[in-house]
Protein backbone atom coordinates (compact mmCIF):
# COMPACT_ATOMS: atom_id res chain seq x y z
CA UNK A 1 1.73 -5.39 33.35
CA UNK A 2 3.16 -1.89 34.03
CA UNK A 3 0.89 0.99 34.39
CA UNK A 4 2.83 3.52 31.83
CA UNK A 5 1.64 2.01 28.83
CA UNK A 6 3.46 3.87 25.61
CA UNK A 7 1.64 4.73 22.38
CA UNK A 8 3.11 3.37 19.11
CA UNK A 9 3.99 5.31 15.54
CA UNK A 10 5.06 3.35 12.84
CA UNK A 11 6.91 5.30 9.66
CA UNK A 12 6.72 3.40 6.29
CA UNK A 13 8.85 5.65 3.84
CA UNK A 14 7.52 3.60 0.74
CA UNK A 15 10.31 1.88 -1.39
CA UNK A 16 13.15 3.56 0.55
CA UNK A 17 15.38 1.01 0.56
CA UNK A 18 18.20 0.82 -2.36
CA UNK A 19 21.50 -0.17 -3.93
CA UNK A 20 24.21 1.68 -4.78
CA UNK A 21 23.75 3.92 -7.75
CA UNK A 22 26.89 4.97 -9.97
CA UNK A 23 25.39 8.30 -10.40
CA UNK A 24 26.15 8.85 -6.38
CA UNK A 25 29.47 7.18 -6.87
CA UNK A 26 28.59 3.87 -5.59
CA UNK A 27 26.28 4.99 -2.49
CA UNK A 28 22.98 4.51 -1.97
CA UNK A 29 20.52 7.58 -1.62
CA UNK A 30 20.17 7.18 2.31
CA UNK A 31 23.82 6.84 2.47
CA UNK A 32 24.69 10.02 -0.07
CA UNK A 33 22.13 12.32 1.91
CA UNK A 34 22.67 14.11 5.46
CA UNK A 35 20.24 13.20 7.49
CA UNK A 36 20.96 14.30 10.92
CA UNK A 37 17.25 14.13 12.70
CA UNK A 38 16.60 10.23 11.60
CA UNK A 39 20.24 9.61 12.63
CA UNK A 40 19.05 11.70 15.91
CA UNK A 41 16.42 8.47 16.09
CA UNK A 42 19.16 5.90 14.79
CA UNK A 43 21.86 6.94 17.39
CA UNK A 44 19.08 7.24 20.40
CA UNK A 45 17.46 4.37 19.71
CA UNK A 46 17.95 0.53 18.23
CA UNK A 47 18.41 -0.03 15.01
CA UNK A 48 18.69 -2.97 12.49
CA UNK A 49 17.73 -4.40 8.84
CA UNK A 50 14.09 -5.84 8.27
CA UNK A 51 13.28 -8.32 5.48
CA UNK A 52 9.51 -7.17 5.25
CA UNK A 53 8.29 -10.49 4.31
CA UNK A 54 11.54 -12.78 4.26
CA UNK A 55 14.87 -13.34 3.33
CA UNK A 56 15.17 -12.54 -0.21
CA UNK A 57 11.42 -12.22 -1.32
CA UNK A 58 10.40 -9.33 -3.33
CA UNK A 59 6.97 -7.70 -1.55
CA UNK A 60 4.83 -5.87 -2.68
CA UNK A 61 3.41 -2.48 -0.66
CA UNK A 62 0.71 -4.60 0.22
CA UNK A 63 2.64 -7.96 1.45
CA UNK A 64 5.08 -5.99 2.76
CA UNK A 65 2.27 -3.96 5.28
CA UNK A 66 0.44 -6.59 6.13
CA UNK A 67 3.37 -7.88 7.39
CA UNK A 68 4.58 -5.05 9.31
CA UNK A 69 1.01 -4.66 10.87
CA UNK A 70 2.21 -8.22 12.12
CA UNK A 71 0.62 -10.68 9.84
CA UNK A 72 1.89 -13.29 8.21
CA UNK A 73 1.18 -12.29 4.54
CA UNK A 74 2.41 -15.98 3.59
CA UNK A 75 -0.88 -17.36 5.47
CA UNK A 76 -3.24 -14.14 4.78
CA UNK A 77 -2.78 -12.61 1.74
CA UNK A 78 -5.22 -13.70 -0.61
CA UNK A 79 -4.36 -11.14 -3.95
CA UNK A 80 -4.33 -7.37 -4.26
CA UNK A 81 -7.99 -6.81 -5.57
CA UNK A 82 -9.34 -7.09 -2.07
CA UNK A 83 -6.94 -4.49 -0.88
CA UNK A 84 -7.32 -2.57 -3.64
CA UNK A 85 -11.22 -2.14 -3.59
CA UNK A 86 -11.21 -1.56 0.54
CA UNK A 87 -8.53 1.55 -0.19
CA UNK A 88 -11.22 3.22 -1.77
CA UNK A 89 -14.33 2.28 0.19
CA UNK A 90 -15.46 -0.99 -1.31
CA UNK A 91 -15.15 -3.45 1.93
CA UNK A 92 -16.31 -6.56 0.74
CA UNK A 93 -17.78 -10.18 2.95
CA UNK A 94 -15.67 -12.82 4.04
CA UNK A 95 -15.63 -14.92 0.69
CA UNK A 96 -16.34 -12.38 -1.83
CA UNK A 97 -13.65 -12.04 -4.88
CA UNK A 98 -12.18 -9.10 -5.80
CA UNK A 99 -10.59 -7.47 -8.55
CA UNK A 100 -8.42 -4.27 -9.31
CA UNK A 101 -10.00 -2.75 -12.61
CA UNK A 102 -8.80 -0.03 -15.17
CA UNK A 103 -11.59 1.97 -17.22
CA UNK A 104 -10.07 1.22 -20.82
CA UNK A 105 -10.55 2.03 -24.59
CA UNK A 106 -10.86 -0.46 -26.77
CA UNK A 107 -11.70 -1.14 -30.70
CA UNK A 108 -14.78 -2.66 -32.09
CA UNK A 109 -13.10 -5.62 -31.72
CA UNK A 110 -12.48 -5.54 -28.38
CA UNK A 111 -8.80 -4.80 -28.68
CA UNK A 112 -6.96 -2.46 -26.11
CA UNK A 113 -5.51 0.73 -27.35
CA UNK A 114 -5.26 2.43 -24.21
CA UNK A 115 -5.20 0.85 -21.05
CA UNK A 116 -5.82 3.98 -18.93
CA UNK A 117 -8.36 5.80 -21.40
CA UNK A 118 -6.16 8.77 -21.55
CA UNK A 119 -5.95 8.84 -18.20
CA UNK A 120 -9.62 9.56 -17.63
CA UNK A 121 -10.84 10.58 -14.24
CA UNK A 122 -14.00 12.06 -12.01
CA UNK A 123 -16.23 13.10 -12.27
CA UNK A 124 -16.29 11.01 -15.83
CA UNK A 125 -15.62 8.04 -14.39
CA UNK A 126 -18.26 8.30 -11.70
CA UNK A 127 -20.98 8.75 -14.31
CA UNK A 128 -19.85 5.39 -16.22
CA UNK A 129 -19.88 3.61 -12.82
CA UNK A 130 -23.72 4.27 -12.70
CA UNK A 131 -24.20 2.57 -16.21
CA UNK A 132 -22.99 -0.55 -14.49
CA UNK A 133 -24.49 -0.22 -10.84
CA UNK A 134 -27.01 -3.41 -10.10
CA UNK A 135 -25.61 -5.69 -12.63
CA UNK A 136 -26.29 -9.78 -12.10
CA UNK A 137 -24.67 -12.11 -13.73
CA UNK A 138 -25.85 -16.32 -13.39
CA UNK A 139 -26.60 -15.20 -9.95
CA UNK A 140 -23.79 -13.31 -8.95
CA UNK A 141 -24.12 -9.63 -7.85
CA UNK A 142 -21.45 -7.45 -9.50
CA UNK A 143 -20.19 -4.67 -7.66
CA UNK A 144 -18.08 -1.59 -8.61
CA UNK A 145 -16.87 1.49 -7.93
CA UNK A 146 -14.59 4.08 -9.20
CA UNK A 147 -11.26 4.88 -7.92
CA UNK A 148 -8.47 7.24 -8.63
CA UNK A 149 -7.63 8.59 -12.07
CA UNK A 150 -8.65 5.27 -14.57
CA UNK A 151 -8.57 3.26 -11.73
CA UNK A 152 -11.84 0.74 -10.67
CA UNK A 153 -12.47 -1.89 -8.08
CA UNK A 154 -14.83 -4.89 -8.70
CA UNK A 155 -16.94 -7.51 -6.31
CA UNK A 156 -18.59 -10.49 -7.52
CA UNK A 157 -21.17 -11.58 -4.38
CA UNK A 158 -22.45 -15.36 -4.69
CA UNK A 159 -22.39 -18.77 -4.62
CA UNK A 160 -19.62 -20.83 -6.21
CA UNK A 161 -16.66 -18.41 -6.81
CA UNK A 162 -13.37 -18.85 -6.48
CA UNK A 163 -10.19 -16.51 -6.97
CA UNK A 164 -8.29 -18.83 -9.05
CA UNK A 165 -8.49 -16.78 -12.44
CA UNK A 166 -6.07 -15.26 -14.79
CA UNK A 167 -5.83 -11.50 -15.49
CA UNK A 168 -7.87 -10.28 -18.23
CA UNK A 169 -5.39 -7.28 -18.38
CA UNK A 170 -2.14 -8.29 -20.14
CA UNK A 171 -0.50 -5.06 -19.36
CA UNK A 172 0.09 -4.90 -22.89
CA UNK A 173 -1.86 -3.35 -25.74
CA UNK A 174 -3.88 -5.66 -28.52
CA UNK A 175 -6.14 -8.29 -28.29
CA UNK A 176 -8.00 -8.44 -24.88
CA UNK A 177 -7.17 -11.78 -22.58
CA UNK A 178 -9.91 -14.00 -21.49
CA UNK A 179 -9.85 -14.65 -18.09
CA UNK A 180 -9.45 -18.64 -17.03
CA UNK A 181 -9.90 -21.01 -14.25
CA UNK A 182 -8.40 -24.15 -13.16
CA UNK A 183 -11.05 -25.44 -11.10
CA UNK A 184 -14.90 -25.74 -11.80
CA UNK A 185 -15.82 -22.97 -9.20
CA UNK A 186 -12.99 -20.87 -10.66
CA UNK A 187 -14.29 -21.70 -14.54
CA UNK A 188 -17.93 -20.22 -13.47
CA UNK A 189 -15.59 -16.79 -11.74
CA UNK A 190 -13.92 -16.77 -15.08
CA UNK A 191 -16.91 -16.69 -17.38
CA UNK A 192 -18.55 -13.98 -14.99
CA UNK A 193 -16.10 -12.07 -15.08
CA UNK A 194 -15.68 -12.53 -19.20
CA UNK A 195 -19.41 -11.68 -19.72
CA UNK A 196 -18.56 -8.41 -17.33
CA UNK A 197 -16.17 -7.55 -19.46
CA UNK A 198 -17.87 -7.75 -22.70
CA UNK A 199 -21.23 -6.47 -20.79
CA UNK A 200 -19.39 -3.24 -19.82
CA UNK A 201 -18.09 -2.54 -23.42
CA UNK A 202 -21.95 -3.05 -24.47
CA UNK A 203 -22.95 -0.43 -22.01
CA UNK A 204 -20.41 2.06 -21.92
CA UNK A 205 -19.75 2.46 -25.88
CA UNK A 206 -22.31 5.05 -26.23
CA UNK A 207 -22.46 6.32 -23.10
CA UNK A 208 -22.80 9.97 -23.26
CA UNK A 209 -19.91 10.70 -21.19
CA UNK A 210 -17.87 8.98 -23.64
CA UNK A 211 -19.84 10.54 -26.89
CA UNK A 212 -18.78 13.69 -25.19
CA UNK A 213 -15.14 12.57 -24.93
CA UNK A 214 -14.58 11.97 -27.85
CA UNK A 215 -15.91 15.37 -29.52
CA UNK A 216 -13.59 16.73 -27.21
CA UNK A 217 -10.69 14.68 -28.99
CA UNK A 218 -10.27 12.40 -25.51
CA UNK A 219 -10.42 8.61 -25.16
CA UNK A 220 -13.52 7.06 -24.15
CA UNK A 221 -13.47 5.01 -21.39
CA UNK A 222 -15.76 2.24 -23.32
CA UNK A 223 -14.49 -1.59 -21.09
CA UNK A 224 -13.73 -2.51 -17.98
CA UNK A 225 -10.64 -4.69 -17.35
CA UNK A 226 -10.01 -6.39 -14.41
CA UNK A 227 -7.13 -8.00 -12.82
CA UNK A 228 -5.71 -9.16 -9.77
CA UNK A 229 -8.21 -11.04 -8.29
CA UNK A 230 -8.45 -12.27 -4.71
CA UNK A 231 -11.09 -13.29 -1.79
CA UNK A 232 -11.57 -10.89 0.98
CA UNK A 233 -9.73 -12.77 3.83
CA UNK A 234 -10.93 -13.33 7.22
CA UNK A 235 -8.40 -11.34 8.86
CA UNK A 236 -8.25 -10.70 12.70
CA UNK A 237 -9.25 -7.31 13.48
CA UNK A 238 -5.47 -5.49 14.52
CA UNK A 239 -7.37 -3.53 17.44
CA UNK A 240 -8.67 -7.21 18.47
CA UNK A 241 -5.25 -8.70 18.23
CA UNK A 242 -3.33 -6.38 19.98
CA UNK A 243 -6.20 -4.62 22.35
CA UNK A 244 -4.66 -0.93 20.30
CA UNK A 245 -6.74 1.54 19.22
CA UNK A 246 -5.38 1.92 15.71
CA UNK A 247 -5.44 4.17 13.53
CA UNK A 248 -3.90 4.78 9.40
CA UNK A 249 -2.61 7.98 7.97
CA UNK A 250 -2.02 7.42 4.18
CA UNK A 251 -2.71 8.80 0.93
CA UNK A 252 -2.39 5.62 -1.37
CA UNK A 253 -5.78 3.34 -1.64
CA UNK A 254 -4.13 0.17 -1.70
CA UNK A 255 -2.86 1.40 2.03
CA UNK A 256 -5.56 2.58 3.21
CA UNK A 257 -7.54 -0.37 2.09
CA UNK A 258 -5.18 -2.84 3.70
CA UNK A 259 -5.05 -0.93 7.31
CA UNK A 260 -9.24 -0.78 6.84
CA UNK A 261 -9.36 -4.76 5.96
CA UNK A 262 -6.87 -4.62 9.37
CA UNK A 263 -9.78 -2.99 11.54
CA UNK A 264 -7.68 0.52 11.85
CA UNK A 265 -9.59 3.73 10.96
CA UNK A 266 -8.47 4.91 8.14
CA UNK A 267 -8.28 9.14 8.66
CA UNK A 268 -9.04 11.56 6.44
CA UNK A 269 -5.86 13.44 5.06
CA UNK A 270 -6.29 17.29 3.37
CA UNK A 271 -5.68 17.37 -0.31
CA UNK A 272 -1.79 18.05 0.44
CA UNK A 273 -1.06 14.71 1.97
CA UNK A 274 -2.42 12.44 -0.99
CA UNK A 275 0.03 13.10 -3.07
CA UNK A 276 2.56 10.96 -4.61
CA UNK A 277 6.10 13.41 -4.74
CA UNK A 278 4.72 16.24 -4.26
CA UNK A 279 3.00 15.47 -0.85
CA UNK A 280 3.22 17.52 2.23
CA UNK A 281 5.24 15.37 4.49
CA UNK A 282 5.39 17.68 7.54
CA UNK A 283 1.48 18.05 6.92
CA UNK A 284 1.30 14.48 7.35
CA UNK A 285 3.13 13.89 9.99
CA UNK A 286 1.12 16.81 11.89
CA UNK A 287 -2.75 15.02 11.32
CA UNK A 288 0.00 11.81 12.60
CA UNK A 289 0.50 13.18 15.97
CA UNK A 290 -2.54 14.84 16.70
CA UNK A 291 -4.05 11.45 15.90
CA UNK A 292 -1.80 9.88 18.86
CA UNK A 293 -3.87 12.17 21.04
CA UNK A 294 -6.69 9.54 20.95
CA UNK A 295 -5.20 6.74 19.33
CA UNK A 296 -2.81 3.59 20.81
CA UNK A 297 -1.12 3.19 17.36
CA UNK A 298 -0.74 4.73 14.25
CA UNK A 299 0.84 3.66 10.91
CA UNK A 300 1.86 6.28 8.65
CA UNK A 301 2.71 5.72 4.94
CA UNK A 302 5.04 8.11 2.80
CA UNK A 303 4.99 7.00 -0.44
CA UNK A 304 7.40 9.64 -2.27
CA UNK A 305 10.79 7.38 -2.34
CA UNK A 306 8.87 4.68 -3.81
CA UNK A 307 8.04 6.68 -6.81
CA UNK A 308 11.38 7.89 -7.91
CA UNK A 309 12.78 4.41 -7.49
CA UNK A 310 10.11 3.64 -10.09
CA UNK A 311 11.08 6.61 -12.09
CA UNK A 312 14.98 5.32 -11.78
CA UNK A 313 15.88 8.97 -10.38
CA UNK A 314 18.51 8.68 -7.71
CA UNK A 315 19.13 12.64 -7.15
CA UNK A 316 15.48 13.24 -7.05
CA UNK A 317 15.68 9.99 -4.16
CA UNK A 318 18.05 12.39 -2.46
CA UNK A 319 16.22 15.34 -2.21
CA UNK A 320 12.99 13.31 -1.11
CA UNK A 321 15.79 11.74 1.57
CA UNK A 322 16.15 15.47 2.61
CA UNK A 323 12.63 16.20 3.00
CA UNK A 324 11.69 12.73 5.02
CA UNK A 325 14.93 14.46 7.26
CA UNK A 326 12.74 17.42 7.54
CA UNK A 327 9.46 15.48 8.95
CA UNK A 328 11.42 13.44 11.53
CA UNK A 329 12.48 16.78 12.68
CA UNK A 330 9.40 18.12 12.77
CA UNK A 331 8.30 14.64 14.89
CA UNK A 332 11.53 14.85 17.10
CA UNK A 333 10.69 18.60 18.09
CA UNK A 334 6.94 17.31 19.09
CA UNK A 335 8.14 14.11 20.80
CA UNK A 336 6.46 13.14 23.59
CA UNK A 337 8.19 10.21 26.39
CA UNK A 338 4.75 8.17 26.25
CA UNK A 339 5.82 7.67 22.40
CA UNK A 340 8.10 4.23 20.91
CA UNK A 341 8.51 5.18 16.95
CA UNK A 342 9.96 3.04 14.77
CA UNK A 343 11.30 4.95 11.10
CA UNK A 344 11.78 2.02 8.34
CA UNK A 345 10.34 1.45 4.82
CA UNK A 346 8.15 -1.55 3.44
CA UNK A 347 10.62 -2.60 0.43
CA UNK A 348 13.84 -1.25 -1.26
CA UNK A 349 12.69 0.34 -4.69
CA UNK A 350 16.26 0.33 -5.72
CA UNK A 351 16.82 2.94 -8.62
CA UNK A 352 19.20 0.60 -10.86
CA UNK A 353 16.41 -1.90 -10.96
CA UNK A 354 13.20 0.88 -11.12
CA UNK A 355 11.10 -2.27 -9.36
CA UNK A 356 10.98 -3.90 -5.84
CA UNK A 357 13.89 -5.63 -4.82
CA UNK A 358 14.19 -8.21 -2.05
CA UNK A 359 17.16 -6.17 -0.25
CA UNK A 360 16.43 -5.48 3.09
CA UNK A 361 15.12 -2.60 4.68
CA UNK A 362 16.43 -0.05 7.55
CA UNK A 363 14.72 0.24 10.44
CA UNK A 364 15.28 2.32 13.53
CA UNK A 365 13.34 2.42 16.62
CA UNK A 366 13.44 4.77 19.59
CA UNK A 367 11.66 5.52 23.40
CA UNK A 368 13.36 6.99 25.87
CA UNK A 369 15.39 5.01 27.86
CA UNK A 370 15.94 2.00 25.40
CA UNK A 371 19.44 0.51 25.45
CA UNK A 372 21.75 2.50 22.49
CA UNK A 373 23.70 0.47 20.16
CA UNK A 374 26.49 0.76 17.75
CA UNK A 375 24.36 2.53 14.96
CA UNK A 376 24.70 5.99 14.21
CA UNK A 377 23.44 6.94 10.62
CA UNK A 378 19.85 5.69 8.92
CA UNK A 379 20.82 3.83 6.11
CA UNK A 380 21.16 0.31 4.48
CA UNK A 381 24.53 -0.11 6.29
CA UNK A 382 24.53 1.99 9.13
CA UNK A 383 21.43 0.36 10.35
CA UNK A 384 23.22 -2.92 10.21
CA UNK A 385 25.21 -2.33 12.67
CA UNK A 386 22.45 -2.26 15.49
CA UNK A 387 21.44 -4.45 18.30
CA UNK A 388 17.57 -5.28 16.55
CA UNK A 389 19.86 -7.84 13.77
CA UNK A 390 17.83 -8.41 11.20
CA UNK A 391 14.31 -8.80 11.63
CA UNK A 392 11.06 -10.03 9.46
CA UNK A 393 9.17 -7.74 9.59
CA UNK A 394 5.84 -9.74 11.28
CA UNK A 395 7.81 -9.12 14.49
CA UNK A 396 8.14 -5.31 14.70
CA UNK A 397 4.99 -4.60 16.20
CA UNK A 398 5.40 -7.01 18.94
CA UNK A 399 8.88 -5.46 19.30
CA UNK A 400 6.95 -2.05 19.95
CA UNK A 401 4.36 -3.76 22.16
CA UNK A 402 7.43 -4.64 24.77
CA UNK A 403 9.31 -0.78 24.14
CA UNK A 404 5.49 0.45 24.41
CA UNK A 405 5.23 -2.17 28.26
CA UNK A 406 2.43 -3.60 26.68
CA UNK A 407 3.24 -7.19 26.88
CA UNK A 408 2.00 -9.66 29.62
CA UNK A 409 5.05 -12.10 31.07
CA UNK A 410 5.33 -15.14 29.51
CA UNK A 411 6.22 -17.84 32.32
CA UNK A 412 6.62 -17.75 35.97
């Protein structure tokens, strides 16, 4: 193996991909928008298209990383609530189940007439978490802990569980579901998690946060509803598998809790970075690179694209397009030759559809010295016309590790 081993930086611009939108006269936003420093990357470098997961499958952010941290989320992903509850802190055991919660308002009757409880957040939601801290139920240890905004994770700890459950959040308000299994173990999950759920409304009703929310004309946060439930997988560490020190720099939980489930350290971002729009991308992409200084790898996530796709805003797309422009300058002026970086996205978000799609991805990837191909502009099409093809997106990494002489010969 060579000596001058290279340091890897992987760019996830959340959601960038799309399709062409009428209100940009057929174009995509990538393809409406100068972008002359990733096209810098695109026309120094390889490029390609990268079906995150495979041809023609929809991912999620969370499939979709997994796979581009080189996993095979078709073999490892066991649901989002594990993810979910490691993004903010809750790491769970090898076999415990977890769900994705919301703190909710209900009716006497248990019916749901807000799902986020006006949007109700710390320190409230903190204070309700305590009313539920060091619950059992038939021998299973219940664990939560608050998240973001209305947001919750659960753990249920014991013997006999099994993910196999429906949602108790419909997504819709009214009558709450009941959560079901298929299999024995996953009946006994179900009726946990249904005397949880009825548990929390018992003990959070008159909870004095919520008697205080409500003089205050808010919605009290007065159930738990989970959803999204999944065992904590028995992943190989990423350091392990790839002998990097690795490292994630992302504001969104469900990130942050997949690259921690991963093995990476997860670092600590100023309040500028977390956001979702408004987030400071050149900020970001500074704690990035100083992070390189001790770190093999780093993946950063950029969610901003993601969120107008959602919001079905393709001239608001464009101006994020600018400002993602405007951090790979930033990382092209600070480039250093020990460096491969590879700028793609984990799904196209495309604004016509305001949801994932299963379009592919661009993906451009430059160290010095690489052989140049035929692409000159980062977008849908102009990245199609590189050497790289089209590529899941399990194989990146290992791409990098051969750019980055990392790789041992295979043969004689």
């Amino acid at each position: 193996m060579s000596a001058t081993k290279k340091k890897i930086f992987i760019v996830v611009m959340d959601g960038l991909g799309d399709r062409g939108c009428k209100e940009l006269n057929g174009l995509t936003p990538l393809q409406a928008t100068d972008t002359p420093n990733l096209d810098w990357f695109t026309k120094n470098g390889i490029a390609g298209t990268c079906d995150t997961v495979d041809i023609g499958i929809r991912p999620g952010s969370d499939t979709s990383h997994l796979s581009i941290l080189g996993y095979d989320p078709l073999e490892v992903y066991t649901g989002r609530g594990p993810f979910e509850a490691a993004g903010i802190g809750l790491i769970g055991k090898y076999g415990d189940v977890a769900f994705r919660c919301n703190f909710s308002t209900c009716d006497s009757d248990l019916n749901i007439t807000d799902r986020r409880a006006g949007r109700i957040d710390k320190p409230d939601t903190t204070e309700l978490v305590k009313a539920l801290s060091g619950m059992t139920i038939d021998g299973v240890e219940v664990i939560i802990k608050e998240g973001t905004e209305h947001r919750a994770a659960l753990i249920l700890r014991g013997k006999g569980l099994s993910p196999d459950v429906t949602d108790v959040d419909s997504h819709d308000l009214g009558p709450l579901n009941k959560a079901k299994g298929k299999t024995k173990e996953a009946e006994f999950t179900a009726n946990v998690i249904n005397k949880f759920v009825k548990e929390s409304y018992k003990r959070l009703k008159d909870h004095p946060v919520n008697k205080r929310r409500v003089k205050e004309g808010l919605l009290p946060a007065n159930i738990i509803v989970p959803r999204g439930a999944g065992d904590f997988p028995n992943i190989q560490p990423f350091p392990e598998k790839y002998d990097l020190k690795a490292a994630c720099v992302a504001g969104v939980g469900m990130i942050k809790g997949i690259c921690a489930i991963c093995g990476l350290d997860v670092i600590d971002l100023p309040p500028s970075c977390t956001g979702g729009y408004n987030s400071d991308f050149i900020a970001k992409a500074k704690v990035a690179m100083e992070t390189l200084k001790t770190y093999d790898f780093i993946l950063m996530n950029v969610k901003a694209p993601d969120v107008c796709g959602h919001d079905r805003d393709p001239i608001r797309k464009c101006e994020v397009v600018k400002r993602l422009d405007q951090m790979a300058g930033y990382i092209k002026d600070n480039f250093r030759d020990d460096l491969v970086i590879v700028f793609t996205a984990d799904h196209s978000t495309p604004c016509s559809l305001g949801d994932h799609s299963g379009d592919p991805v661009p993906i451009a990837v430059y160290t010095p010295g690489n052989v140049m191909d035929e692409a000159v502009k980062f977008s849908e099409s102009g990245c199609s016309r590189g050497r790289i093809g089209r590529i899941r997106g399990k194989y990146i990494v290992q791409m990098c590790m051969d750019l980055a002489e990392r790789t041992e010969k295979f043969g004689a």
